[in-house]
N, C-alpha and C. Protein backbone atom coordinates (compact mmCIF):
# COMPACT_ATOMS: atom_id res chain seq x y z
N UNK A 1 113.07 117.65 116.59
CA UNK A 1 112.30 117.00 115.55
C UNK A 1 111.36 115.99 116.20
N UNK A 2 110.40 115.90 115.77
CA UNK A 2 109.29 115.21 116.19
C UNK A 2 108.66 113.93 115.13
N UNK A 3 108.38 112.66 116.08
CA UNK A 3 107.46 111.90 114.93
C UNK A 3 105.60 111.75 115.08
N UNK A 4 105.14 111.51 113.53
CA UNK A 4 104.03 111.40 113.85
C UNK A 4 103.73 110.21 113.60
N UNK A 5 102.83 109.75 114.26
CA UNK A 5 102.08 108.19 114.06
C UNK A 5 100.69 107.90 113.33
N UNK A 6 100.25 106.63 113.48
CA UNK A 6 98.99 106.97 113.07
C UNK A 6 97.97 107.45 113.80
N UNK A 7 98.50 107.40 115.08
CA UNK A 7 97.13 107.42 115.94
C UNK A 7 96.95 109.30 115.82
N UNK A 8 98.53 109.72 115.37
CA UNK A 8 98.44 111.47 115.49
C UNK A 8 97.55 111.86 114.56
N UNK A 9 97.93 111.03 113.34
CA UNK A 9 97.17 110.82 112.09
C UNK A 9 95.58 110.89 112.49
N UNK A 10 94.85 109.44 113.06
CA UNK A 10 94.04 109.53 113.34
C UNK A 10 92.84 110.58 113.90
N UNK A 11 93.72 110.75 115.09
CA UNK A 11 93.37 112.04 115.98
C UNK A 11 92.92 113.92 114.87
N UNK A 12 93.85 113.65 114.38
CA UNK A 12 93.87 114.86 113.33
C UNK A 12 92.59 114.70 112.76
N UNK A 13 92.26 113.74 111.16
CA UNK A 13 91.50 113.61 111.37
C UNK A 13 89.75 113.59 111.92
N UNK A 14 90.21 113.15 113.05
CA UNK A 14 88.78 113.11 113.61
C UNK A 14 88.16 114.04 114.33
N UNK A 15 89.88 115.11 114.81
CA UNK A 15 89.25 116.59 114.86
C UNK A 15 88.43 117.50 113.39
N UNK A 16 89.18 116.91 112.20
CA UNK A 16 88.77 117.71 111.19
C UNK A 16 87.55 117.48 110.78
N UNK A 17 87.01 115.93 111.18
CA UNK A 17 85.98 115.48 110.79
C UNK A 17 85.17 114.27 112.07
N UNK A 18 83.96 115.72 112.54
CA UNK A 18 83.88 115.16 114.36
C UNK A 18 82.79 114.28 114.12
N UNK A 19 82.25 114.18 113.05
CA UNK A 19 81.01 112.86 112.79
C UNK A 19 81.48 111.30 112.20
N UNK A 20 82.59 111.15 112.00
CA UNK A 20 83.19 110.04 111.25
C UNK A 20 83.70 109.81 113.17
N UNK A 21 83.69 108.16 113.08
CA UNK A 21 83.95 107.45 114.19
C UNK A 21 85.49 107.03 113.82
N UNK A 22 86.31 107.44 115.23
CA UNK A 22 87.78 106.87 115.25
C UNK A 22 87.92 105.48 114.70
N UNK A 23 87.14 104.84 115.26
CA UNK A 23 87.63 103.62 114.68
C UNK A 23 87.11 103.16 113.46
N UNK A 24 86.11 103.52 112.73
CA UNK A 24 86.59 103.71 111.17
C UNK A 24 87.51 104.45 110.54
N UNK A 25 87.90 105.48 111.11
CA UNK A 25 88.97 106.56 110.65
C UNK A 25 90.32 105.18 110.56
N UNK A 26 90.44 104.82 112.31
CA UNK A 26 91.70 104.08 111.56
C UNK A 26 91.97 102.66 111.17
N UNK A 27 90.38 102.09 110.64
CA UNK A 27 89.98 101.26 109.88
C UNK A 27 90.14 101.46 108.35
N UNK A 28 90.04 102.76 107.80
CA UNK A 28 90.38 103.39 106.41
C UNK A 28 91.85 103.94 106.14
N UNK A 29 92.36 104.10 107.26
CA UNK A 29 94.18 104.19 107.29
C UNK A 29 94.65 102.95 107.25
N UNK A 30 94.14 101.65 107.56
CA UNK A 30 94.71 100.43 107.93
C UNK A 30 94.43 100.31 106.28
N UNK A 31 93.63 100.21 105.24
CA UNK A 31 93.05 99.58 104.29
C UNK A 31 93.96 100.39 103.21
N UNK A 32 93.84 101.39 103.53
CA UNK A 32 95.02 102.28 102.48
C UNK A 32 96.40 101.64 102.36
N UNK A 33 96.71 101.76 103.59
CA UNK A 33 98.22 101.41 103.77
C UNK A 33 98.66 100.07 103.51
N UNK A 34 97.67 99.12 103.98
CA UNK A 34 97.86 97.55 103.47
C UNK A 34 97.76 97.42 102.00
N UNK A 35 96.90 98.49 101.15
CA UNK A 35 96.92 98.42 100.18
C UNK A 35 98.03 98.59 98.98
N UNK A 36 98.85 100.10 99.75
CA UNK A 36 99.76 100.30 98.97
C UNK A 36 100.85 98.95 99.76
N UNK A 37 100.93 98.48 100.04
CA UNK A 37 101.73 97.21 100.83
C UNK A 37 101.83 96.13 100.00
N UNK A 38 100.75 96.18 99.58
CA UNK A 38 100.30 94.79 98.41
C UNK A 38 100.64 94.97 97.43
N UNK A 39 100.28 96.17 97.01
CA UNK A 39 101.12 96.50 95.28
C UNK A 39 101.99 96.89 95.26
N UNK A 40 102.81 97.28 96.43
CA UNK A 40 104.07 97.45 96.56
C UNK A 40 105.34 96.16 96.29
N UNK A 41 104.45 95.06 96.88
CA UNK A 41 105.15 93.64 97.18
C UNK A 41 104.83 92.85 95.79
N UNK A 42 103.70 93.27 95.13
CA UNK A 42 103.33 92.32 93.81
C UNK A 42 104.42 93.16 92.41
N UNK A 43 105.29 94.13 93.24
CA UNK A 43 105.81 95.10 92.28
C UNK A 43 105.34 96.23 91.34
N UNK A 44 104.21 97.01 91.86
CA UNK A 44 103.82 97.66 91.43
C UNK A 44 104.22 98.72 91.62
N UNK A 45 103.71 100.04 90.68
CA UNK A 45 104.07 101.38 90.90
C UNK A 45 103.36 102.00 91.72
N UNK A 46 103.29 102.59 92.86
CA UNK A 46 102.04 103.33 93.40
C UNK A 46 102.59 104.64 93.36
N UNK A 47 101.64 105.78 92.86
CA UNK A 47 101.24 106.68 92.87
C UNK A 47 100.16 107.86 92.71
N UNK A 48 100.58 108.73 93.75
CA UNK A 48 99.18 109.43 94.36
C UNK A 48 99.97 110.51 93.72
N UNK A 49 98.69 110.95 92.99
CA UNK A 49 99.18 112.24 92.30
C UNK A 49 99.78 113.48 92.88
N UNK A 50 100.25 114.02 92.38
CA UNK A 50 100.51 115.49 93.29
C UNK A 50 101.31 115.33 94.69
N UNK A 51 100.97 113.78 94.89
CA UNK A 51 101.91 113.85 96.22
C UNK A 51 103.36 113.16 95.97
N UNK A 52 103.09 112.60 96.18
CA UNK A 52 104.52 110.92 96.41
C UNK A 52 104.16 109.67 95.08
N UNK A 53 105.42 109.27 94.85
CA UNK A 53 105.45 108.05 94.03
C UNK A 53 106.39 107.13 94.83
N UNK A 54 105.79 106.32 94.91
CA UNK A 54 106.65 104.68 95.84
C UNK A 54 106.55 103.61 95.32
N UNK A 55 107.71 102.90 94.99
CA UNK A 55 107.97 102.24 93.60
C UNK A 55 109.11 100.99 94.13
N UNK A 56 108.42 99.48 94.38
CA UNK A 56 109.83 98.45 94.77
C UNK A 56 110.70 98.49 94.32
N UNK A 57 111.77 98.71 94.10
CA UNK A 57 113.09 98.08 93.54
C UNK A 57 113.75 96.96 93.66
N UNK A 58 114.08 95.87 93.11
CA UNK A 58 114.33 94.78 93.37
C UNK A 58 115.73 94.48 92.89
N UNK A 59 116.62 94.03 93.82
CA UNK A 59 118.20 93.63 93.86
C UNK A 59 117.98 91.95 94.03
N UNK A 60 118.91 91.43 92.97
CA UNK A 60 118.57 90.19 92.91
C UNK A 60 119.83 89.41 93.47
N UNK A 61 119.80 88.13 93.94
CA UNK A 61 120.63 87.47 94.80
C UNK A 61 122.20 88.00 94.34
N UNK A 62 122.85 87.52 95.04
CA UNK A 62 124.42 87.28 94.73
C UNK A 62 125.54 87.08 95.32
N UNK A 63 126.88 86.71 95.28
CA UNK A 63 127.49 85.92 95.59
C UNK A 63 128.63 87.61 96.40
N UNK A 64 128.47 87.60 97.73
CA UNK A 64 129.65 88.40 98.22
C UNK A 64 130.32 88.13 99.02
N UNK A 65 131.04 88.67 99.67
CA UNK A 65 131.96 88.24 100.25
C UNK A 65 132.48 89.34 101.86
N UNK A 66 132.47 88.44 103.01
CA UNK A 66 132.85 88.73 104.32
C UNK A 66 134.06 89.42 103.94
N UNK A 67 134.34 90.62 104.44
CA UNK A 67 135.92 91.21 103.86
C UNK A 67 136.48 91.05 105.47
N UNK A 68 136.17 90.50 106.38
CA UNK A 68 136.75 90.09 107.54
C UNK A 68 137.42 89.22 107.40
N UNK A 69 136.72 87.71 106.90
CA UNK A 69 137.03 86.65 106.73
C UNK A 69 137.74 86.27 105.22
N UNK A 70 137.71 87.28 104.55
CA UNK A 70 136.88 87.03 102.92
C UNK A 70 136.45 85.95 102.43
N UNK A 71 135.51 85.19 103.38
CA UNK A 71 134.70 84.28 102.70
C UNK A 71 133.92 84.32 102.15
N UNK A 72 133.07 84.12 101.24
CA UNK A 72 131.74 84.25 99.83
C UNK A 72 131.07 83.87 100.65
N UNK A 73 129.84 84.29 100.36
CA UNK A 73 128.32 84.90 101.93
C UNK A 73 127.51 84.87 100.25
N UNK A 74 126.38 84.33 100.85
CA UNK A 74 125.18 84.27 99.75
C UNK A 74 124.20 85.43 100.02
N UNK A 75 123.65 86.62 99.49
CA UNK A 75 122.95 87.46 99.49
C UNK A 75 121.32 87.38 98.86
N UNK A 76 120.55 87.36 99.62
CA UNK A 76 119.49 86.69 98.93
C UNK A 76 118.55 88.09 97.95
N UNK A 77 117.82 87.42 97.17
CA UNK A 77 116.93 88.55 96.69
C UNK A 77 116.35 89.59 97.66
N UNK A 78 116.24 91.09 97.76
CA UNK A 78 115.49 91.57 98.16
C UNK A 78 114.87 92.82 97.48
N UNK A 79 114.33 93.60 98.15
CA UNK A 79 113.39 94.80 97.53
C UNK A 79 113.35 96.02 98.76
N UNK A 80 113.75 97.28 97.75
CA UNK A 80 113.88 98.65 98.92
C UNK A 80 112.92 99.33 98.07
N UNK A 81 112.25 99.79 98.64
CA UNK A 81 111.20 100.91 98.56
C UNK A 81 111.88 102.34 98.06
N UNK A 82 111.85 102.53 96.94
CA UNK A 82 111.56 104.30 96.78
C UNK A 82 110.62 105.44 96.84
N UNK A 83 110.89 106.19 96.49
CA UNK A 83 109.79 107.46 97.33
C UNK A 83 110.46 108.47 96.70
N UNK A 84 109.43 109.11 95.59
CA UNK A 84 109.82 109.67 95.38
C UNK A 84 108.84 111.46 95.35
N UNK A 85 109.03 112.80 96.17
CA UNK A 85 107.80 113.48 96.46
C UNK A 85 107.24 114.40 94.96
N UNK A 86 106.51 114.85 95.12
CA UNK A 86 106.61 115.85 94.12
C UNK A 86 106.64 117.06 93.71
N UNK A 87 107.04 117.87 92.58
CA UNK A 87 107.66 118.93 92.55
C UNK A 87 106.54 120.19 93.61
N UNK A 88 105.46 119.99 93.47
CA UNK A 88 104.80 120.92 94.73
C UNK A 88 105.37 120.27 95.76
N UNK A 89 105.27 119.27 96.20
CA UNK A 89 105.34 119.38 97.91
C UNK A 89 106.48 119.59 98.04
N UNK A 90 107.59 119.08 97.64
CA UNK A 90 109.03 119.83 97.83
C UNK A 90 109.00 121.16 97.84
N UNK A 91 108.34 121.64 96.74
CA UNK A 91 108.56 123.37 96.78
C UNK A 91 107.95 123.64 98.36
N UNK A 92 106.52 123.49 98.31
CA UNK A 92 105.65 124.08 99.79
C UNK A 92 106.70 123.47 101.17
N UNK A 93 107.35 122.22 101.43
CA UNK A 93 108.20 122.01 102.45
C UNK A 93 109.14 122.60 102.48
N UNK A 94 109.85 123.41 101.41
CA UNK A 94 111.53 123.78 101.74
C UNK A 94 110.48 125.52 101.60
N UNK A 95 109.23 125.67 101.45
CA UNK A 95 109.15 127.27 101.65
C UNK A 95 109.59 127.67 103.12
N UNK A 96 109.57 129.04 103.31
CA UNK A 96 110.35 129.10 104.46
C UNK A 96 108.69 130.15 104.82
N UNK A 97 108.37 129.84 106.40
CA UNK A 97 107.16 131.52 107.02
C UNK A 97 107.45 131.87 107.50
């Protein structure tokens, strides 16, 4: 299994499209991604149609407890990201060629 980055991202890209300059290419990946970043963090819904929906979830503080020690440990607010794809791209990824 393999990962891709942005720069693979990039590269792709700028093979597909040889008149657009790399470094606007990943000047317009930086602006996207900070974007969904922002409305991600202000709690927003983001979604791109047809593809993916990514959506904060937010778990709010609370009082737990070390089961080592069992002492009460304060848990602070946080937020996990969901992702959720959609019914095409699931289908086209689990097709088999």
């Amino acid at each position: 299994m393999s990962t891709i980055n942005r720069s693979d991202i990039v590269k792709e890209i700028s093979n597909s499209f040889p008149n657009f300059i790399k470094k606007d290419i990943s000047k317009l990946i930086s602006i996207i991604l900070d974007t969904i970043k922002d409305n991600l963090r202000k709690g927003y819904r983001v979604e791109l149609r047809d593809i993916i929906m990514l959506e904060a979830k937010k778990y709010n503080s609370k009082i737990s407890r070390n089961p080592k020690t069992n002492e009460k440990v304060f848990v602070p607010e946080k937020k996990i990201i969901r992702l959720k794809i959609s019914k095409k791209w699931a289908k086209e990824i689990n097709e088999k060629k």
